[in-house]
Protein backbone atom coordinates (compact mmCIF):
# COMPACT_ATOMS: atom_id res chain seq x y z
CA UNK A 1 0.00 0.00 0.00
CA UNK A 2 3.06 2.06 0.07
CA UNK A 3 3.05 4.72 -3.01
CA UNK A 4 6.26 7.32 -4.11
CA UNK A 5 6.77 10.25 -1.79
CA UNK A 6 4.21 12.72 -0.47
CA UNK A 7 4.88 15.70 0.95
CA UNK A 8 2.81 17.16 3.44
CA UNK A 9 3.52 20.92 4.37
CA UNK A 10 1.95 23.49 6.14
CA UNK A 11 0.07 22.00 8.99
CA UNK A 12 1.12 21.72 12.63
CA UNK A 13 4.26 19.83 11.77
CA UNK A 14 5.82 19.00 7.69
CA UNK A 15 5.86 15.36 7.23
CA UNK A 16 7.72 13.83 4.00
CA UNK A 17 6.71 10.60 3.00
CA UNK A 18 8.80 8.03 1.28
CA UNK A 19 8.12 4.41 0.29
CA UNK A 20 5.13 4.05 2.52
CA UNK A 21 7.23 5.56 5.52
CA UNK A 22 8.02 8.72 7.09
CA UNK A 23 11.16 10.07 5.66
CA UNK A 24 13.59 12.57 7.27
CA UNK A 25 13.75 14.41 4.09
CA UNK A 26 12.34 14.13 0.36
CA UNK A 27 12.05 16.10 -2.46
CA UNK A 28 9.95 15.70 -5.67
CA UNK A 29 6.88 13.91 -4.89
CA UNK A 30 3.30 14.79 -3.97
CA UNK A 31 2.49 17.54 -2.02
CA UNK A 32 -0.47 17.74 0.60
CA UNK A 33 -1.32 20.98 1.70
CA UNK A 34 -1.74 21.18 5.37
CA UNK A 35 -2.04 25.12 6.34
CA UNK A 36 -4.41 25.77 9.36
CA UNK A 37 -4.80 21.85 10.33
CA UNK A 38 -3.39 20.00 13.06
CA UNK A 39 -1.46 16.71 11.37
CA UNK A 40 -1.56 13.92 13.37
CA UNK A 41 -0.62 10.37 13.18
CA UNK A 42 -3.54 8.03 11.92
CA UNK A 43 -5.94 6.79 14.43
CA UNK A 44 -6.10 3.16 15.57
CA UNK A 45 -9.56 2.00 16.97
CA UNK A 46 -9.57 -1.68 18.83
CA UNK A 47 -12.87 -2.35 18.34
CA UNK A 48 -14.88 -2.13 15.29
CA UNK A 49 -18.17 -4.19 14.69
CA UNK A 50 -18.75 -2.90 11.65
CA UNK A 51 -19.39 0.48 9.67
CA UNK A 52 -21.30 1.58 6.76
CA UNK A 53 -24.34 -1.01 6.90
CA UNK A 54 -21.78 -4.01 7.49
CA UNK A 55 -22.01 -5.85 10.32
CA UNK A 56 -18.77 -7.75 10.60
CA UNK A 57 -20.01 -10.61 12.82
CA UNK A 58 -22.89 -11.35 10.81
CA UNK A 59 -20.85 -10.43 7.41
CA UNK A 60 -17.10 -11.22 8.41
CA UNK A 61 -16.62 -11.51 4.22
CA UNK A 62 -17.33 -7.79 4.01
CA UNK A 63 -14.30 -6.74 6.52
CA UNK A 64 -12.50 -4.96 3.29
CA UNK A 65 -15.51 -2.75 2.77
CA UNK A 66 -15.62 -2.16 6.14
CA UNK A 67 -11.67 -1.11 6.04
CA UNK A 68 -12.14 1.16 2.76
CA UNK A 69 -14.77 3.07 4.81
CA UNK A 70 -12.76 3.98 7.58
CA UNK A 71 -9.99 6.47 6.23
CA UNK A 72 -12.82 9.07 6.48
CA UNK A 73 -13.00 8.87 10.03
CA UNK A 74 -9.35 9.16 10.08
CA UNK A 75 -8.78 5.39 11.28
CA UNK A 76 -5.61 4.23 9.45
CA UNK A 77 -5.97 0.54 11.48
CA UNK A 78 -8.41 -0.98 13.18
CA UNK A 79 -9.32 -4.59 15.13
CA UNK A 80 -12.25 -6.13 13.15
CA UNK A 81 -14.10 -6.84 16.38
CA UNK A 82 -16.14 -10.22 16.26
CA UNK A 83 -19.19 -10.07 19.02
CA UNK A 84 -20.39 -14.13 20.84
CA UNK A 85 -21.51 -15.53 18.10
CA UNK A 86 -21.59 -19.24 16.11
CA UNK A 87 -18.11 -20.50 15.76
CA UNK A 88 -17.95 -20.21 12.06
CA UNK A 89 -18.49 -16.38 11.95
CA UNK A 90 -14.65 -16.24 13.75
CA UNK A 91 -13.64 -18.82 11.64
CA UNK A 92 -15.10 -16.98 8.54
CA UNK A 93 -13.49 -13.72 9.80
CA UNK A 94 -10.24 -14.82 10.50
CA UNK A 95 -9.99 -16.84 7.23
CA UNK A 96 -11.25 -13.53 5.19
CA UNK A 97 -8.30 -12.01 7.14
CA UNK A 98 -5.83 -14.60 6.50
CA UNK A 99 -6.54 -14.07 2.65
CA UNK A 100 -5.60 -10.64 2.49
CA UNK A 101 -7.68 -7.83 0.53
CA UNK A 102 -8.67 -7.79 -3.13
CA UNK A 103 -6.91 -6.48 -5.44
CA UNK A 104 -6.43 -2.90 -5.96
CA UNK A 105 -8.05 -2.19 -2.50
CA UNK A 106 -7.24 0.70 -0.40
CA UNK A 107 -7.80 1.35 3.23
CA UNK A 108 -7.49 1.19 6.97
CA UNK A 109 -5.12 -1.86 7.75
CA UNK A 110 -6.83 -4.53 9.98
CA UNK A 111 -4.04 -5.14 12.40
CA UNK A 112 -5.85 -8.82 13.96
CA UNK A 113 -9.15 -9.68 14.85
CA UNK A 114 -10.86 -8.99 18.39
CA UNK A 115 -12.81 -11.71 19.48
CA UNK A 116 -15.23 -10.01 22.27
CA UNK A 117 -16.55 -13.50 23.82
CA UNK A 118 -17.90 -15.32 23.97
CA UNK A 119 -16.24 -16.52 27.24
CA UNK A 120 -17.92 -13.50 29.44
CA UNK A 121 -20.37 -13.50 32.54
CA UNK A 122 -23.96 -14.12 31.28
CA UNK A 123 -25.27 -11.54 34.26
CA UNK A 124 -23.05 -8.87 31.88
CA UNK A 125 -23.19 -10.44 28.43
CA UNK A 126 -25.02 -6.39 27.24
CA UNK A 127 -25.91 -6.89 23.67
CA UNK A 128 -24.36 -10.30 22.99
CA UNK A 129 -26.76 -13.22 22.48
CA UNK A 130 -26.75 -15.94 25.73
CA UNK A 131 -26.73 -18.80 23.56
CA UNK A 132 -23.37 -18.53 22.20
CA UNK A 133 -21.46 -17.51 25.38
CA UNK A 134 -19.27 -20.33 26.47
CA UNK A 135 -16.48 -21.18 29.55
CA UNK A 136 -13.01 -21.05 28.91
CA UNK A 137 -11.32 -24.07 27.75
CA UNK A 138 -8.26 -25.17 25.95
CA UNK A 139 -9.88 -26.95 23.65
CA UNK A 140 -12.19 -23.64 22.53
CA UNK A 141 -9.22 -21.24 22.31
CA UNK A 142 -7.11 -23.86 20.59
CA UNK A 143 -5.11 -22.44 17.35
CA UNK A 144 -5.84 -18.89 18.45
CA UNK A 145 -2.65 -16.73 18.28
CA UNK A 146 -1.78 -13.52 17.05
CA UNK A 147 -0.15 -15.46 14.49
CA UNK A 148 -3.43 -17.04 13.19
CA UNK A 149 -4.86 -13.27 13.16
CA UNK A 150 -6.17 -13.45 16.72
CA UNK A 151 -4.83 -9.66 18.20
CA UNK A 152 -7.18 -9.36 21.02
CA UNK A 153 -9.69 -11.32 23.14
CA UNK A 154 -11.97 -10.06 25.66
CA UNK A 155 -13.37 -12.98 28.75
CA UNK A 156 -14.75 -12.39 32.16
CA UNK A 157 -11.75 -13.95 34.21
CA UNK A 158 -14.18 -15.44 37.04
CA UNK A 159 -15.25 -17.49 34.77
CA UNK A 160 -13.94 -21.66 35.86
CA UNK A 161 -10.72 -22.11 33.64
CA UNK A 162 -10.04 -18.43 32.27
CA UNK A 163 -6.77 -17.89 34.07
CA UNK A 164 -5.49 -20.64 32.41
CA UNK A 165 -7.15 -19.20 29.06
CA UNK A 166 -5.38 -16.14 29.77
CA UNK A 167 -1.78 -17.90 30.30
CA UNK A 168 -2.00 -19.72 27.39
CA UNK A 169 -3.19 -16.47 25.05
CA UNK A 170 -0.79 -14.43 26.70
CA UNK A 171 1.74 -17.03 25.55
CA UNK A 172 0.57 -17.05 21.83
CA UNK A 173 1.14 -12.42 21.63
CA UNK A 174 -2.54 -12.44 22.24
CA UNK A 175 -3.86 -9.41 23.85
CA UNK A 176 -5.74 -10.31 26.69
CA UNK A 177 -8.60 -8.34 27.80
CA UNK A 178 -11.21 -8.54 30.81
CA UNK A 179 -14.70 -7.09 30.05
CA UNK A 180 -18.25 -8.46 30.17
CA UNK A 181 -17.69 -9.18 34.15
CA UNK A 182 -18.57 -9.39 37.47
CA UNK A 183 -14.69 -10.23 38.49
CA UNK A 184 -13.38 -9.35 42.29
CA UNK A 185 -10.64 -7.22 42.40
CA UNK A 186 -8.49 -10.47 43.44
CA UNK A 187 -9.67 -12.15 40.15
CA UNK A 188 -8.72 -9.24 38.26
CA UNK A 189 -5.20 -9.26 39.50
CA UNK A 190 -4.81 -12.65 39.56
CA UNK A 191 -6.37 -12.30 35.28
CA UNK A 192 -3.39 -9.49 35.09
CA UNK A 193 -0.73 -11.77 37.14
CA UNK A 194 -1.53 -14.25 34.00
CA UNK A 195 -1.04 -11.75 31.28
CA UNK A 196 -3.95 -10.26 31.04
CA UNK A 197 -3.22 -6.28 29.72
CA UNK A 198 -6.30 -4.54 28.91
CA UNK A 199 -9.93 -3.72 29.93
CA UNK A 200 -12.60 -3.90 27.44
CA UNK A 201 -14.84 -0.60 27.47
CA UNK A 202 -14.51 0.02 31.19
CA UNK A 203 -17.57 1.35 32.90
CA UNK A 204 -19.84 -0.97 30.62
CA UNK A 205 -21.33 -4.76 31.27
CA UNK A 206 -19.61 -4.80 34.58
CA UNK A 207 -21.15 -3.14 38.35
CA UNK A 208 -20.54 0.10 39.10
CA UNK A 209 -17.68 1.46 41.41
CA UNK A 210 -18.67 1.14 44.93
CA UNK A 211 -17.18 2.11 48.64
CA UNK A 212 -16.74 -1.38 49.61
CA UNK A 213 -16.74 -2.81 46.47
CA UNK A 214 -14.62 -1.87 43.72
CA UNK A 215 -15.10 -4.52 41.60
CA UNK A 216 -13.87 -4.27 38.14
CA UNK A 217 -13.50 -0.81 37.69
CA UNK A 218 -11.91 -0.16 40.53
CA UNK A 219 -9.65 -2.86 40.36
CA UNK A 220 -8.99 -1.72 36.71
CA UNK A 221 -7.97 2.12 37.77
CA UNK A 222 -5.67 0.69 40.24
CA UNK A 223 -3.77 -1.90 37.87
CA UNK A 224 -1.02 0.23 36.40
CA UNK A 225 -0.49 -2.93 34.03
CA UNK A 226 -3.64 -2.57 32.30
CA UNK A 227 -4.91 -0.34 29.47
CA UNK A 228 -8.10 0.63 29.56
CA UNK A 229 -10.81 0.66 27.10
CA UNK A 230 -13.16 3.71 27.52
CA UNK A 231 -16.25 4.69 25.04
CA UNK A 232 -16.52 8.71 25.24
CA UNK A 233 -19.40 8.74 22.75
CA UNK A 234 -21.62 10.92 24.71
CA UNK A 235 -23.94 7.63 25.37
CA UNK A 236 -22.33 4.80 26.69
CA UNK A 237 -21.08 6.88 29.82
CA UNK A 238 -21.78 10.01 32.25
CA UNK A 239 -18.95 12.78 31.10
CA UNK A 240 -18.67 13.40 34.55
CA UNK A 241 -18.05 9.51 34.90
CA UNK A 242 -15.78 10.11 31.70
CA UNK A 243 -13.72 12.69 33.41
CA UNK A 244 -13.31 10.71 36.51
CA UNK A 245 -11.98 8.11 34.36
CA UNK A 246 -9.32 9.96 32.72
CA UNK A 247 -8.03 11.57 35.74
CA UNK A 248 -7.58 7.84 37.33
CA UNK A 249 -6.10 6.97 34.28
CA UNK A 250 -3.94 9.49 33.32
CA UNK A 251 -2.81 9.82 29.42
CA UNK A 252 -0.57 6.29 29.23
CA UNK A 253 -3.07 3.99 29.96
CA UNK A 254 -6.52 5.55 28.50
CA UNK A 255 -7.35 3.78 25.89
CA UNK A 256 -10.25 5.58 23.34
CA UNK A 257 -12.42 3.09 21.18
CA UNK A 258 -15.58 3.59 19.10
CA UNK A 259 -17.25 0.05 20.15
CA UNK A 260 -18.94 1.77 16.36
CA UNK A 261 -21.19 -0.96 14.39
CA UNK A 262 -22.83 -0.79 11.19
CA UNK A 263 -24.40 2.21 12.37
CA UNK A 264 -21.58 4.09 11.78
CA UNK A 265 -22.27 6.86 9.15
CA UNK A 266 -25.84 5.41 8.46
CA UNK A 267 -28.90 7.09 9.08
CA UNK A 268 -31.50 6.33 11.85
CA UNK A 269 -33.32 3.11 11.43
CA UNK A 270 -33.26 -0.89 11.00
CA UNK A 271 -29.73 -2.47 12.07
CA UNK A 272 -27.51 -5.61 12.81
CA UNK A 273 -24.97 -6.65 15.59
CA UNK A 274 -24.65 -10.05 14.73
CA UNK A 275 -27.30 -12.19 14.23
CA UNK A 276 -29.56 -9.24 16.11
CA UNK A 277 -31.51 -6.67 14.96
CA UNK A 278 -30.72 -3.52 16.58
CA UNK A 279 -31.90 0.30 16.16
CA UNK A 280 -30.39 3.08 15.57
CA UNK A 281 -31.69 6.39 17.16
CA UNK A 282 -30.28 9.55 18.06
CA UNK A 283 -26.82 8.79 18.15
CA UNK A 284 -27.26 5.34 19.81
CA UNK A 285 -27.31 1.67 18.90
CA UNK A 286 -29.96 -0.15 20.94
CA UNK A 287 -31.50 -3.86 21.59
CA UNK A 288 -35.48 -3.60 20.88
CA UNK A 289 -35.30 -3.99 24.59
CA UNK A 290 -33.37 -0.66 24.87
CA UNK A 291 -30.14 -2.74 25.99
CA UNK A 292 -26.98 -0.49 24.43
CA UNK A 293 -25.63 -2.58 21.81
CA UNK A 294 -22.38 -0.86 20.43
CA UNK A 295 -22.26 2.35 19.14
CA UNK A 296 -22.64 4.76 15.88
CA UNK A 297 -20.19 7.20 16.56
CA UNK A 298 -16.55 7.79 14.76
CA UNK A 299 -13.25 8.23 17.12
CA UNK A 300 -12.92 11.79 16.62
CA UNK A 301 -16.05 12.47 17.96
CA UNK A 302 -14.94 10.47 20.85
CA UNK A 303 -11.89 12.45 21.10
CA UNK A 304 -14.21 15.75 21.22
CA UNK A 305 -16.20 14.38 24.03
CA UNK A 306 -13.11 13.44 25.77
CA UNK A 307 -12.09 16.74 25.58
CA UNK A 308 -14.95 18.40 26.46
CA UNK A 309 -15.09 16.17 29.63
CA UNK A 310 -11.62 16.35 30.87
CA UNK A 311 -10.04 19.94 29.61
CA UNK A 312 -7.18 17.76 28.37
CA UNK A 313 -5.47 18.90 25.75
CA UNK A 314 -5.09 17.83 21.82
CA UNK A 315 -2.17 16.09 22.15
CA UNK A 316 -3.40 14.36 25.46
CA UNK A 317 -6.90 12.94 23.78
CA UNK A 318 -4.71 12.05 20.10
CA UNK A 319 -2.95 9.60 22.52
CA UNK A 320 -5.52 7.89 23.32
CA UNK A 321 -6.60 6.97 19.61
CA UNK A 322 -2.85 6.60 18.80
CA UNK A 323 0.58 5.61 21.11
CA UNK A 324 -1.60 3.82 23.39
CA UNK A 325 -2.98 1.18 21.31
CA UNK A 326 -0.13 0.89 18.90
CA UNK A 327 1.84 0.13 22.26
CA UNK A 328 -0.62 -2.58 23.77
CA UNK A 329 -1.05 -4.06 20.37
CA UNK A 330 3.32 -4.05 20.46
CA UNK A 331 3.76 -2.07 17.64
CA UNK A 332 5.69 0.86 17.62
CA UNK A 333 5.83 1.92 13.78
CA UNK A 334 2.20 3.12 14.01
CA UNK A 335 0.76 5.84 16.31
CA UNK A 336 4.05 8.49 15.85
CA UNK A 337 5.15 10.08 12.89
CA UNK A 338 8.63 9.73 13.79
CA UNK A 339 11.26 8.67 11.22
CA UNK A 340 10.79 5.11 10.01
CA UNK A 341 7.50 4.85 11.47
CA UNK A 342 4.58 3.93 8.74
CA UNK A 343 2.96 6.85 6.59
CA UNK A 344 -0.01 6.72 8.12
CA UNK A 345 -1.44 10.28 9.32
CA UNK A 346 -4.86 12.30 9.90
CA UNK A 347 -5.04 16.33 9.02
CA UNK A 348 -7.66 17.53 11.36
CA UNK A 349 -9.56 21.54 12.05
CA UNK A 350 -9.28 22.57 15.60
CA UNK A 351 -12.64 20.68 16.26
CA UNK A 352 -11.12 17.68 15.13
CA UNK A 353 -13.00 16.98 12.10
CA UNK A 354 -11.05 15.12 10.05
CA UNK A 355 -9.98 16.99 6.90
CA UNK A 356 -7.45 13.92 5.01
CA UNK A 357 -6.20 10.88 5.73
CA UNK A 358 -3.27 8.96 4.32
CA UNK A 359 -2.24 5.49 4.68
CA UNK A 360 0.80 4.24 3.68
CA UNK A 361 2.07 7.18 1.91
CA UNK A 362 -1.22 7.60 -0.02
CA UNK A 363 -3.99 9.68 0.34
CA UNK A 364 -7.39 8.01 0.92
CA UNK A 365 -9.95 10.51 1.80
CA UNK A 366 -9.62 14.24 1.08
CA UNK A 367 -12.78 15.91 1.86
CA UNK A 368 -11.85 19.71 -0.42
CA UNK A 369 -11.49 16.89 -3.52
CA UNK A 370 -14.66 14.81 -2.60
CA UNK A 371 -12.64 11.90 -2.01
């Protein structure tokens, strides 16, 4: 996906482009004019159901669409994130991955599939349907590694068996992560003693912080070892709640993602998470029982809430959606626009609407040439 050299001038900060990576210097080449935007590296979101009217559990096939959609939200990589479901929509999805994109495609690089489930708590399975969840078990996670295309895995670790689950993931470069759960703070540590690193959209299928007991949350906050997940879509949680967060958190361990579905940049109406129907009103993504079920919003409208919440600044929410997850997913040529690192980078207004994207050197969505 890498193209000749782009030149991007102007902005924030001038960023040359060579061969798919940033460059110290270049000349000749495309040039990208930045002047009065803020360029930034790409965004990475960790959990994507779907976008665009494609569900990705119910359509794993589709996960290229899905990826070409994305530059406009100024996502350069993403986790495909595959909800409890039959065991042949992962299979499906990680075999679609395995294959690689058609050719001449062009898009936001899926960097491994997330696997929320389905070994989570049914008291805080949310939106995922009860009769796929399952208990951990060799035999159910064997073959997945992030080799295979496995990047990420959320379980409840209460559940009988899950700390060895989370041994033997940790073991294959799978990121671990505890969501969907009811977990003492002792079974959290114990999950994080294991190799568990991350919390799946903290604040959400689990109890709420108490005095006496802190339960996941609290357990999470404390837990320097853990990145945490947090949706700041304006829906999924208080900005108060938000803001308290954050300040727990601080800026190395908060962790933005969409939790977006097919909602994202559809209008209000009909929907799919899986093999559900969902509906999408207002800016949320809802069971017909009202249950929350994902979301429809982009990252850098999470960003702007997260802002708006906290008072932190640019630089402080771009982390979130950028050096965090490229460092819990181990990968430090994405998330910087240092030298070497990949040419993957967002222009953005001071209200963070996202202006161009490139990936890879090239540019995929330039809203002042309707592309």
């Amino acid at each position: 996906m890498s193209g000749g050299s782009l030149r991007v001038t102007g902005g924030s900060v001038d960023v040359t482009i060579a061969e798919g990576h940033v460059a110290p210097t270049a000349t000749g080449g495309d040039v990208l004019d930045a002047r009065g935007l803020h360029v930034l590296p790409g965004l990475l979101d960790l959990q994507v159901n779907g976008a665009a009217g494609i569900d990705l559990t119910h359509e794993p096939e589709r996960l290229w669409e899905v990826a070409a959609a994305l530059p406009r939200y100024g996502v350069t990589a993403f986790l495909p994130t595959i909800i409890t479901s039959a065991p042949q929509a992962r299979e499906r999805a990680l075999a679609v991955l395995a294959a690689g994109p058609p050719a001449g495609w062009t898009g936001a690089v899926p960097l491994g599939v997330h696997l929320e489930g389905p070994m989570i708590a049914p008291a805080r399975k949310g939106a995922h349907p009860p009769r796929w969840l399952a208990e951990p078990s060799a035999d159910l996670v064997a073959g997945w590694s992030r080799a295979a295309g496995v990047a990420m895995v959320t379980l409840a670790p209460e559940l009988p068996g899950a700390l060895d689950v989370v041994t033997a993931l940790a073991e294959r470069d799978v990121v671990v992560a505890l969501g969907h759960t009811e977990a003492a703070p002792e079974q959290m540590t114990a999950a994080a003693d294991r190799g568990a690193r991350a919390v799946t959209h903290l604040g959400n299928a689990m109890p709420a912080l108490a005095g006496r007991l802190p339960g996941p949350v609290g357990a999470a906050l404390a837990d320097p070892r853990l990145t945490v997940g947090v949706i700041a879509d304006g829906h999924h949680l208080h900005p108060t709640t938000v803001a308290a967060f954050a300040g727990a958190l601080g800026p190395g361990r908060l962790l933005a993602v969409t939790d977006c579905t097919a909602a994202l940049g559809m209008p209000d109406g009909p929907a799919r998470l899986g093999d559900q129907a969902v509906v999408v009103r207002e800016g949320t993504v809802r069971l017909e029982d009202g249950t929350l079920a994902g979301s429809a919003a982009d990252l850098p409208a999470c960003l702007r809430v997260l802002r708006a919440a906290t008072g932190c600044s640019l630089a402080e929410a771009v982390a979130s959606a950028t050096t965090v997850p490229a460092a819990l997913l181990g990968d430090p040529s994405r998330g910087t626009l240092a030298p070497g690192a990949r040419g993957d980078l967002v222009l953005v207004d001071d209200d963070l609407t996202v202006v161009a994207t490139v990936v890879g050197g090239r540019v995929l969505h330039d809203r002042r040439g309707g592309r």
